[in-house]
Protein backbone atom coordinates (compact mmCIF):
# COMPACT_ATOMS: atom_id res chain seq x y z
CA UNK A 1 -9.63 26.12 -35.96
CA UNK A 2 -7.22 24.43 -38.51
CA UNK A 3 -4.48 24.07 -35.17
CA UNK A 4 -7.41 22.44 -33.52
CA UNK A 5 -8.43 20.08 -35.72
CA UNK A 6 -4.48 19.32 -36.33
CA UNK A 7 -4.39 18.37 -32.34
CA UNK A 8 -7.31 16.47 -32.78
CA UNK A 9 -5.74 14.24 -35.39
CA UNK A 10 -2.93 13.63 -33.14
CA UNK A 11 -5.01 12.31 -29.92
CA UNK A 12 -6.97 9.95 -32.58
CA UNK A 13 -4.09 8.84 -34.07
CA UNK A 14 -2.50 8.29 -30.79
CA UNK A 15 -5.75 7.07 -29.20
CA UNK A 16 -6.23 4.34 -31.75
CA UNK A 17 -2.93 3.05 -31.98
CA UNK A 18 -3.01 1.76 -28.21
CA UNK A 19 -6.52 0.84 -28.60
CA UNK A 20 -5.15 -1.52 -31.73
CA UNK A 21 -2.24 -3.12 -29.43
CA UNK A 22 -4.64 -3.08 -26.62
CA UNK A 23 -6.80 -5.75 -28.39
CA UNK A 24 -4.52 -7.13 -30.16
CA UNK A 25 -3.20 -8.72 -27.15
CA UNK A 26 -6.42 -9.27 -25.50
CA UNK A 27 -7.42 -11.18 -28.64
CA UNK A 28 -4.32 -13.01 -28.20
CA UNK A 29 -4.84 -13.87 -24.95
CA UNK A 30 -8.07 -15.19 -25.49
CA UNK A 31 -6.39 -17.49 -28.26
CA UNK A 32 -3.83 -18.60 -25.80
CA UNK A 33 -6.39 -19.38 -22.92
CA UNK A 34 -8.21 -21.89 -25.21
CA UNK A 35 -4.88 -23.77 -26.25
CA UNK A 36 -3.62 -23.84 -22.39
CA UNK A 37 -0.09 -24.02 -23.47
CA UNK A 38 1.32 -22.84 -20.43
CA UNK A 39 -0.02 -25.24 -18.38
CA UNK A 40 2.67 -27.95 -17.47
CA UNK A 41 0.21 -30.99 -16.17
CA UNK A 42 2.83 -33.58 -14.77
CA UNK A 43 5.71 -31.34 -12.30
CA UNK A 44 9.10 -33.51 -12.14
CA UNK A 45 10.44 -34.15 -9.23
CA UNK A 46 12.85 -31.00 -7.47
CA UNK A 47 16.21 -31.20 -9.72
CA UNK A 48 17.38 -27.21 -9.40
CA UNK A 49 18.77 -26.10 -6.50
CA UNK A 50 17.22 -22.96 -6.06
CA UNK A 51 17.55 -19.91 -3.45
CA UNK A 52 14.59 -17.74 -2.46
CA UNK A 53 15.72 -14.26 -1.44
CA UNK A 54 13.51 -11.71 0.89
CA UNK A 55 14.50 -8.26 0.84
CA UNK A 56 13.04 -6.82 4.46
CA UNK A 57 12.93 -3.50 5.64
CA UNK A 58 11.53 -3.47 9.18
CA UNK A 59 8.74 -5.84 7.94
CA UNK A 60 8.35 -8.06 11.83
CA UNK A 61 4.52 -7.82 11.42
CA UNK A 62 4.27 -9.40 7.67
CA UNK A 63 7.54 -11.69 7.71
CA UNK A 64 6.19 -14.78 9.34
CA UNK A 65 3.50 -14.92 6.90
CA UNK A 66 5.60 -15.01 4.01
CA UNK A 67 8.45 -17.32 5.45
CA UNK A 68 5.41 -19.59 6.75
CA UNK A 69 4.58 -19.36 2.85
CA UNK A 70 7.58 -20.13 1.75
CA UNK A 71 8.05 -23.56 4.14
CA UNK A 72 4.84 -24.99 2.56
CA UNK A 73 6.51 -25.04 -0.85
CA UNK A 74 5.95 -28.51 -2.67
CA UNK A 75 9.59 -28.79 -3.40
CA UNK A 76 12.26 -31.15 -1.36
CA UNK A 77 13.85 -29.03 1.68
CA UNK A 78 17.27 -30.52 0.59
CA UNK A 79 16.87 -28.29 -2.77
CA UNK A 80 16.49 -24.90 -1.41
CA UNK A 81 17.29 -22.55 0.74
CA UNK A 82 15.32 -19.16 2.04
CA UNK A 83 17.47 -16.03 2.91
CA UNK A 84 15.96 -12.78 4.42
CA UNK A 85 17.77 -9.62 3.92
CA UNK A 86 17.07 -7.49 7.07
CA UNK A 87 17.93 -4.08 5.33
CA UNK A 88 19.02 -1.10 7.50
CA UNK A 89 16.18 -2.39 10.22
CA UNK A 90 15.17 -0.80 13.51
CA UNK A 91 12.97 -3.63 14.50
CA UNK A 92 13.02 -7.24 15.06
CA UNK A 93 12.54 -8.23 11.66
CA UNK A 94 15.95 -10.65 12.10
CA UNK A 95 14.80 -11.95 14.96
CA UNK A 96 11.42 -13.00 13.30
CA UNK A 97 13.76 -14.50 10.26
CA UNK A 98 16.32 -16.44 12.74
CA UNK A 99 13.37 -18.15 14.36
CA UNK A 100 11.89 -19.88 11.21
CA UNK A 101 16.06 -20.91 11.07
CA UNK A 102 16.57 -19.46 7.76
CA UNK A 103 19.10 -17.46 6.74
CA UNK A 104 19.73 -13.86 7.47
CA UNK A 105 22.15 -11.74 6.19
CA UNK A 106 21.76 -8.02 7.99
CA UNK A 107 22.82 -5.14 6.30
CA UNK A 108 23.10 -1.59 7.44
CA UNK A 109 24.62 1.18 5.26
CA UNK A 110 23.26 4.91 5.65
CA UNK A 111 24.55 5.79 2.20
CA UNK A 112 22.95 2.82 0.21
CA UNK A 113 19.15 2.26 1.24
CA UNK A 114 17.01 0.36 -1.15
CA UNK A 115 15.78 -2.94 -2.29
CA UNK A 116 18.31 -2.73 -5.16
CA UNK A 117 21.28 -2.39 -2.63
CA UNK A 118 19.72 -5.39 -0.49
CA UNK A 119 19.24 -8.09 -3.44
CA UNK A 120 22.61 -7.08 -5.12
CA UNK A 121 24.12 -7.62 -1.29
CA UNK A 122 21.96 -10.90 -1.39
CA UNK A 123 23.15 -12.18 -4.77
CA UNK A 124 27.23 -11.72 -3.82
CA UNK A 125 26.53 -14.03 -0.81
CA UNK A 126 24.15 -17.01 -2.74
CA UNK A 127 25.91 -17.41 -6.26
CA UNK A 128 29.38 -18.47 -4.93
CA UNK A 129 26.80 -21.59 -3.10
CA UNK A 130 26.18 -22.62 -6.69
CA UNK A 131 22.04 -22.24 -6.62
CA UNK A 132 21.42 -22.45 -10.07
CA UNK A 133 18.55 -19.47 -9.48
CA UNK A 134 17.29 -17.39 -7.15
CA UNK A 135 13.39 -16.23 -6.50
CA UNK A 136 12.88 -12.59 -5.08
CA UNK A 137 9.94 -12.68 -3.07
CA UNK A 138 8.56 -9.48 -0.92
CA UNK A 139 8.31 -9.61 2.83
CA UNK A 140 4.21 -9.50 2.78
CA UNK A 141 3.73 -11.96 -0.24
CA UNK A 142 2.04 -15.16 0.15
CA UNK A 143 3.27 -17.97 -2.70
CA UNK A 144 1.52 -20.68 -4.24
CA UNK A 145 2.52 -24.36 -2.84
CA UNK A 146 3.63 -25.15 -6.62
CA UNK A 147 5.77 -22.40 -7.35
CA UNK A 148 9.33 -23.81 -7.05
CA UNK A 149 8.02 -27.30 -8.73
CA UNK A 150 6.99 -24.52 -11.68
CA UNK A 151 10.18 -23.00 -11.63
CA UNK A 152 12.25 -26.05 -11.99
CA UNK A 153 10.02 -27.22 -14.87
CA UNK A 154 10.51 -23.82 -16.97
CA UNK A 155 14.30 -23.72 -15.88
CA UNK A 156 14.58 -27.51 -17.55
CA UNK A 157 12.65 -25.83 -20.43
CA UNK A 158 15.62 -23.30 -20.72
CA UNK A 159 13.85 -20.30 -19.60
CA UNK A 160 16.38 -18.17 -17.58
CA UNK A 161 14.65 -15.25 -16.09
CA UNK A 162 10.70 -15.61 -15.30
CA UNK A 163 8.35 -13.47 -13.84
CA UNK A 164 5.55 -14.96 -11.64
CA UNK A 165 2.12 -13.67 -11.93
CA UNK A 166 2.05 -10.65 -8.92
CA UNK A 167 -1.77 -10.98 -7.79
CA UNK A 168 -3.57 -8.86 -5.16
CA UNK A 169 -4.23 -10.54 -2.14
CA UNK A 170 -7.33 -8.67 -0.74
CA UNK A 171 -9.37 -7.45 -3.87
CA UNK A 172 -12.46 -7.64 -2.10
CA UNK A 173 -11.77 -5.55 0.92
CA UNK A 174 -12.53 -2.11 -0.50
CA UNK A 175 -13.49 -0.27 -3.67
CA UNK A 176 -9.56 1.11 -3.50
CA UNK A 177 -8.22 -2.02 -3.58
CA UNK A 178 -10.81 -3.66 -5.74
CA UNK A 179 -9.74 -1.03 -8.89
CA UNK A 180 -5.94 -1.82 -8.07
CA UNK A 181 -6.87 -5.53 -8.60
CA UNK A 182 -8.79 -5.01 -11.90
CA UNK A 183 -5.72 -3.18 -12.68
CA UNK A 184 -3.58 -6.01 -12.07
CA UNK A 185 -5.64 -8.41 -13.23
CA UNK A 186 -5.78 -6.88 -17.16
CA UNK A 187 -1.73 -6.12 -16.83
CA UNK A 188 -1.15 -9.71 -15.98
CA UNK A 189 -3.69 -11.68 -18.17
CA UNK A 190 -3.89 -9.18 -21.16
CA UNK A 191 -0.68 -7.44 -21.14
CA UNK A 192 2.19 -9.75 -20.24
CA UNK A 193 0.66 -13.24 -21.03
CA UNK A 194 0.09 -12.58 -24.61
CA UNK A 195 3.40 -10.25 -24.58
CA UNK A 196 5.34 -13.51 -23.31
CA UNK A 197 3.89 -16.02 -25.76
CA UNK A 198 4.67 -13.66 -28.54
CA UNK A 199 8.14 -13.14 -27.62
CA UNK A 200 7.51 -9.71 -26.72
CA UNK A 201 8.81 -7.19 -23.90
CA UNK A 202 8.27 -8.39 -20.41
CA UNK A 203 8.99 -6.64 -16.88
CA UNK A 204 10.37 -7.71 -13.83
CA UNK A 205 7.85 -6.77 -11.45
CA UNK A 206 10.38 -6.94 -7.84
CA UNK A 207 8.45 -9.46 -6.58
CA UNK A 208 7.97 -13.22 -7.85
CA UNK A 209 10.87 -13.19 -9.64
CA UNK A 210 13.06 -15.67 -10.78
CA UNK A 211 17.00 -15.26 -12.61
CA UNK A 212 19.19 -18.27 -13.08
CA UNK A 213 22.62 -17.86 -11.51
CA UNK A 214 24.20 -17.81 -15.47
CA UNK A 215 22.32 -14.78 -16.25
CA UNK A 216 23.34 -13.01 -12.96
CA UNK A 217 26.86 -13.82 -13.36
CA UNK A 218 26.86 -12.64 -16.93
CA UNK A 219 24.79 -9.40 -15.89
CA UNK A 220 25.53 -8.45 -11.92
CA UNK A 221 22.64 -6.71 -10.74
CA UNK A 222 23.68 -3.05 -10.45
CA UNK A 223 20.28 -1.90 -10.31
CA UNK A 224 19.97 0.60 -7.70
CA UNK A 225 17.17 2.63 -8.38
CA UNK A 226 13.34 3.08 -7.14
CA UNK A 227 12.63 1.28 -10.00
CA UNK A 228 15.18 -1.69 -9.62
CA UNK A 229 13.50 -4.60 -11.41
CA UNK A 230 12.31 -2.24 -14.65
CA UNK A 231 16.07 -1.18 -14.63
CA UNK A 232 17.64 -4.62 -14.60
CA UNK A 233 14.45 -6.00 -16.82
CA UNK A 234 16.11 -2.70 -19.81
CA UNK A 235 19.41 -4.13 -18.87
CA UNK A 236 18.50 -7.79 -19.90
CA UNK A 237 16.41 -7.17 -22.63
CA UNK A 238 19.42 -4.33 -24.33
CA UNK A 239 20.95 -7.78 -24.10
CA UNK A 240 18.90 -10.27 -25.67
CA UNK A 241 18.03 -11.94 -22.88
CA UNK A 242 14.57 -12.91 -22.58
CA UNK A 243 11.89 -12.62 -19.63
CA UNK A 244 9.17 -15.14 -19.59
CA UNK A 245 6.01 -15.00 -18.08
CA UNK A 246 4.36 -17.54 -15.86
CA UNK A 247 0.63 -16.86 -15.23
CA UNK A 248 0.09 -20.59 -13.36
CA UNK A 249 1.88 -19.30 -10.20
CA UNK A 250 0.66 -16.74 -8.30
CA UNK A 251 2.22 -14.17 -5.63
CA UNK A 252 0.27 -12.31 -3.99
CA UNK A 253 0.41 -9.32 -1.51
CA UNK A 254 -2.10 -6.96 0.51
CA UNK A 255 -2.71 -3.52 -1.79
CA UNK A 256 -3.88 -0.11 -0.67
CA UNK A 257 -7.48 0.09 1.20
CA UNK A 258 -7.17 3.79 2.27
CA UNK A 259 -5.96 7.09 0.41
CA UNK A 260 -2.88 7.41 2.50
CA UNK A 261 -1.57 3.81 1.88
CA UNK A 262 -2.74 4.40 -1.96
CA UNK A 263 -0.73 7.81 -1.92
CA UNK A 264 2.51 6.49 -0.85
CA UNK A 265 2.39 3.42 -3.22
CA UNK A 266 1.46 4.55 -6.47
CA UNK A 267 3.23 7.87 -6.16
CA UNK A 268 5.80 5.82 -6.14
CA UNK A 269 5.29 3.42 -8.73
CA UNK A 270 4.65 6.64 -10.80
CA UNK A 271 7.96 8.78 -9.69
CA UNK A 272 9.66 5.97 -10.54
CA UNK A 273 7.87 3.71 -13.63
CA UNK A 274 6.33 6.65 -15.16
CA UNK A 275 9.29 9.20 -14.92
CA UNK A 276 11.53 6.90 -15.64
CA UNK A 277 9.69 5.28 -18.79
CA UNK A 278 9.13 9.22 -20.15
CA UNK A 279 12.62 9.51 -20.18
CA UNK A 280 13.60 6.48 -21.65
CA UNK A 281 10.70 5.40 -24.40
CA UNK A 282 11.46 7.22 -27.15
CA UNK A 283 15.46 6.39 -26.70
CA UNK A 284 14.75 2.59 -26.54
CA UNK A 285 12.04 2.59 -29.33
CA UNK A 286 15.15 4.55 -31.68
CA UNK A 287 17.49 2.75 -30.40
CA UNK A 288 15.48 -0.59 -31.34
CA UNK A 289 14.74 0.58 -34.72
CA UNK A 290 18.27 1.70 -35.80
CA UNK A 291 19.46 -2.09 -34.35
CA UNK A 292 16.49 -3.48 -35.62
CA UNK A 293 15.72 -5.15 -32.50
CA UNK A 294 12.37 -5.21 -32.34
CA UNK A 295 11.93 -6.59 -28.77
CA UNK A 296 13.53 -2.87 -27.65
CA UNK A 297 11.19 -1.19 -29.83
CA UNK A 298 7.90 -2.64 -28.05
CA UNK A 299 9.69 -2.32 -24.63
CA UNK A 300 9.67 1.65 -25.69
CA UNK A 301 6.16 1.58 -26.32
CA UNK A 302 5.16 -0.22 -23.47
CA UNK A 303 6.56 2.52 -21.51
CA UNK A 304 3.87 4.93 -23.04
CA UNK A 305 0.69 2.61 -22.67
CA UNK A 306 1.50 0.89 -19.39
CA UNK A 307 -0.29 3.30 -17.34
CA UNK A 308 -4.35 2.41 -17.67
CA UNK A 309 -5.06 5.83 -15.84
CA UNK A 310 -3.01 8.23 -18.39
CA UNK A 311 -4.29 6.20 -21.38
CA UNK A 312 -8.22 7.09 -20.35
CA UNK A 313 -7.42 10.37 -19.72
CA UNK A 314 -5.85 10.74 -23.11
CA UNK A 315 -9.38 8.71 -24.30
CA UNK A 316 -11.34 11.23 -22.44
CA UNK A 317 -8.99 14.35 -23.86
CA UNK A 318 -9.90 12.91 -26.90
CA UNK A 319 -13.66 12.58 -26.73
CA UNK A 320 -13.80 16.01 -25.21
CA UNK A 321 -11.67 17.88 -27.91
CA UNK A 322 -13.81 15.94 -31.00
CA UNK A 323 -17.50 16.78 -28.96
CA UNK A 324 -16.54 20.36 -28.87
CA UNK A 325 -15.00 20.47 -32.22
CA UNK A 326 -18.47 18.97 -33.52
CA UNK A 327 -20.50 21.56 -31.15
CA UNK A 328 -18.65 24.50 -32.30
CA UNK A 329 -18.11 23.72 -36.45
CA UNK A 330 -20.35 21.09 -37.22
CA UNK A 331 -19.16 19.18 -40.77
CA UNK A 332 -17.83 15.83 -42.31
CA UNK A 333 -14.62 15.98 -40.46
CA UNK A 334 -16.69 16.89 -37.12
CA UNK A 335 -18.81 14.22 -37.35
CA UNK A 336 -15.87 11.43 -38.49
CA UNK A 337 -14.20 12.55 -35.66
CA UNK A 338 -16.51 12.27 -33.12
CA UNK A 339 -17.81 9.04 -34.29
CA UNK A 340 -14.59 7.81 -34.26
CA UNK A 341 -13.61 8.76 -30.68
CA UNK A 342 -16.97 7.06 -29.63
CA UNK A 343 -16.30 3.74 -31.13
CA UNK A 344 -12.61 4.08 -29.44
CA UNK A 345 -14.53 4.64 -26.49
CA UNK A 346 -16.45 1.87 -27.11
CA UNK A 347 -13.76 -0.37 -27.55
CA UNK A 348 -11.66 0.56 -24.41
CA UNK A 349 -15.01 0.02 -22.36
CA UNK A 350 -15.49 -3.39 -23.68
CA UNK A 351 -11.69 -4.05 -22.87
CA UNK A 352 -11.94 -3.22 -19.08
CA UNK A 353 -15.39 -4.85 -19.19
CA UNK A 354 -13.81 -8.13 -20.33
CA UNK A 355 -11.23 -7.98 -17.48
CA UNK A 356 -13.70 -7.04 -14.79
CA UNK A 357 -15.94 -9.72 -15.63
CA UNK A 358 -13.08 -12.95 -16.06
CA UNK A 359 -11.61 -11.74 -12.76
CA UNK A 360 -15.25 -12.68 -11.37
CA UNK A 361 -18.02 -10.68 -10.04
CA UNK A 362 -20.03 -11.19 -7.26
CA UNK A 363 -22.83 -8.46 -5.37
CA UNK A 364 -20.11 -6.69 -3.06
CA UNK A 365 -17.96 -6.09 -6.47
CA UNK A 366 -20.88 -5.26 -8.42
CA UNK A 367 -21.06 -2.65 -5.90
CA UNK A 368 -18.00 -1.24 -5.90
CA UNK A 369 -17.98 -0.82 -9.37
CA UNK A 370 -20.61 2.18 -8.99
CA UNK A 371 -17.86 4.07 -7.02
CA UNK A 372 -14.82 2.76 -8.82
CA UNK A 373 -14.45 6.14 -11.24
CA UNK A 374 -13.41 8.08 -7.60
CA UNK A 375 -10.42 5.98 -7.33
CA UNK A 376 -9.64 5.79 -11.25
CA UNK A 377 -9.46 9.58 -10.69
CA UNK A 378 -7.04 9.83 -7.53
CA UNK A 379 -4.81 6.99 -9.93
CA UNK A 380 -5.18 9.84 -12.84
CA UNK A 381 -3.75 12.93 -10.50
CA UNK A 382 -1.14 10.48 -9.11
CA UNK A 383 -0.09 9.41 -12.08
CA UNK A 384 0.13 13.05 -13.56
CA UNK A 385 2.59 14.14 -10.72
CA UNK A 386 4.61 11.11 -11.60
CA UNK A 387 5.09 11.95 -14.88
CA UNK A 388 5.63 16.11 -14.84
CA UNK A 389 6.96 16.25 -11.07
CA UNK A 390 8.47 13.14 -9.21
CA UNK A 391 11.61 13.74 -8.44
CA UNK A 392 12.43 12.03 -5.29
CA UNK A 393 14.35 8.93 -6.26
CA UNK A 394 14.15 7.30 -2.33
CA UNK A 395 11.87 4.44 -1.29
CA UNK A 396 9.03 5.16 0.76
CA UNK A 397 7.96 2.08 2.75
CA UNK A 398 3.52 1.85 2.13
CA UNK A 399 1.95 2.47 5.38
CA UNK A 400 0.44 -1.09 7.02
């Protein structure tokens, strides 16, 4: 019993400190809402010149959507440029790219598949042009009209590597894709809004983001993994350099409406982000201490609470393992324990609850939300392989 109620120290302990950093973002998000500062009300007029780069991998059926995306930018066509990486393709995804007359470089290499391979292949051909940064944009990702204007305001502010806010493009289309956008939504808005005001960690997310040329010269991307944009975000931030976020401009992209296309894409996300963050937390977080760099030390620890699914299982574990305790030996330390693991409880539903209702509700979500716990628990199981058994470090393309 004494082993038991050792383990259930732990979970609280653990359960309570990312229920503390939980809120103590959201609260500072809240605080950061009300004083708008990231809003920038008057744009310039286009200074940088600035490249956008589209890594494609037999993508003919979403390209023109994006490139049509990309030509409605409010930015002057004299100040950028949009190049579409046709990766080891089998269909007509350059010929869909030559006919908007961008730019297409084609790449085919057997031994070196990826979108790592195709944006370092991307970056040896645009820096020489002296485009002082580049945007990475996905091949099914529609782009607010403002972005680039954005970009070249933050760029004059001296930010150097940004990170647009990734968005999900069809929230409302089923209950699957409808939990993936609360998801998103609380990452974005309570997670790296309040991390990037702070001056805390931040993640390239692959798609929406932005490096100036300086920073690419002075780190070459090398990142050639599934997870190429957390690798090269570790590689920047070892360095001092900063990532900003910028919640005003959106990207957004289709997510997964049935279990196949939600199979392929999160057991990726979770070979890759998980496995590779279980390897890597602890060795950042001591690295970070011993250098006292404490920007390392929170990118560590984001690596252990970024995944909403494996944090409520661990609340659940917890709330299970303190019930039973009180069931089976009833006492003072019973009791504290269980009331404490209900008020954690408590906590972490008011948190979701806050990000479900400011990403809007309406009847059809209201709905959804009654079968939402079905796809939380095929995200829990997913997530669980990710961490104990990926081990296949090649891209999978998500079914259309």
């Amino acid at each position: 019993m004494l082993l038991f109620q050792i383990s259930i120290l732990f979970l609280l302990f653990g359960s309570s400190l990312v229920c503390t950093y939980y809120w103590f973002l959201l609260l500072s998000a809240l605080f950061f809402n009300k004083k708008k500062a990231d809003i920038c009300p008057e744009l310039p007029a286009g200074q940088a010149r600035l490249a956008i780069v589209i890594p494609a991998h037999n993508e003919e059926e979403v390209l023109h959507r994006t490139l049509h995306s990309c030509r409605k930018l409010e930015y002057p066509a004299d100040r950028y440029e949009i190049f579409v990486v046709a990766d080891n393709c089998s269909d007509a995804t350059a010929r869909v790219a030559a006919d908007y007359g961008v730019v297409v470089l084609e790449r085919q290499d057997e031994f070196h598949k990826g979108k790592g391979y195709a944006l370092a292949h991307a970056f040896d051909h645009i820096l020489p042009q002296g485009y002082e940064a580049v945007l990475v944009v996905d091949a099914d990702c529609l782009i607010d009209e403002q972005a680039l204007a954005v970009i070249d305001a933050r760029l004059g502010q001296g930010h150097q590597v940004l990170q647009m806010n990734y968005m999900v493009e069809n929230p409302d289309q089923s209950v699957m894709s409808y939990a993936l956008a609360v998801g998103n939504f609380i990452e974005n808005a309570f997670l790296y809004a309040p991390k990037s005001h702070l001056g805390l960690s931040i993640f390239l997310r692959g798609t929406g983001m932005v490096i100036h040329r300086d920073v690419l010269l002075a780190h070459p991307w090398a990142a050639h993994s599934i997870v190429e944009d957390v690798e090269y975000s570790l590689t920047l931030l070892q360095a001092g350099q900063r990532i900003s976020f910028v919640p005003e401009v959106k990207v957004a992209s289709p997510f997964p409406v049935e279990p196949l296309q939600l199979r392929v894409q999160r057991s990726r996300w979770a070979t890759g982000n998980l496995s590779f963050g279980r390897k890597s937390a602890l060795k950042l977080m001591g690295s970070g201490l011993r250098q006292r760099k404490w920007i390392m030390v929170d990118a560590g620890w984001t690596f252990m609470i970024l995944s909403r699914p494996l944090v409520l299982l661990q609340l659940f574990a917890t709330f299970s393992a303190t019930a039973a305790l009180y069931v089976l030996a009833p006492g003072t330390f019973a009791t504290l324990s269980l009331g404490t693991a209900t008020t954690l409880l408590a906590l972490f539903f008011i948190y979701f609850l806050t990000g479900i209702v400011q990403m809007g509700l309406s009847k059809k979500r209201l709905f959804f939300l009654a079968r939402v716990p079905l796809t939380v628990m095929q995200l829990i199981v997913i997530s669980l392989r990710g961490v104990w058994g990926g081990k296949s470090a090649a891209w999978v393309r998500t079914p259309r």
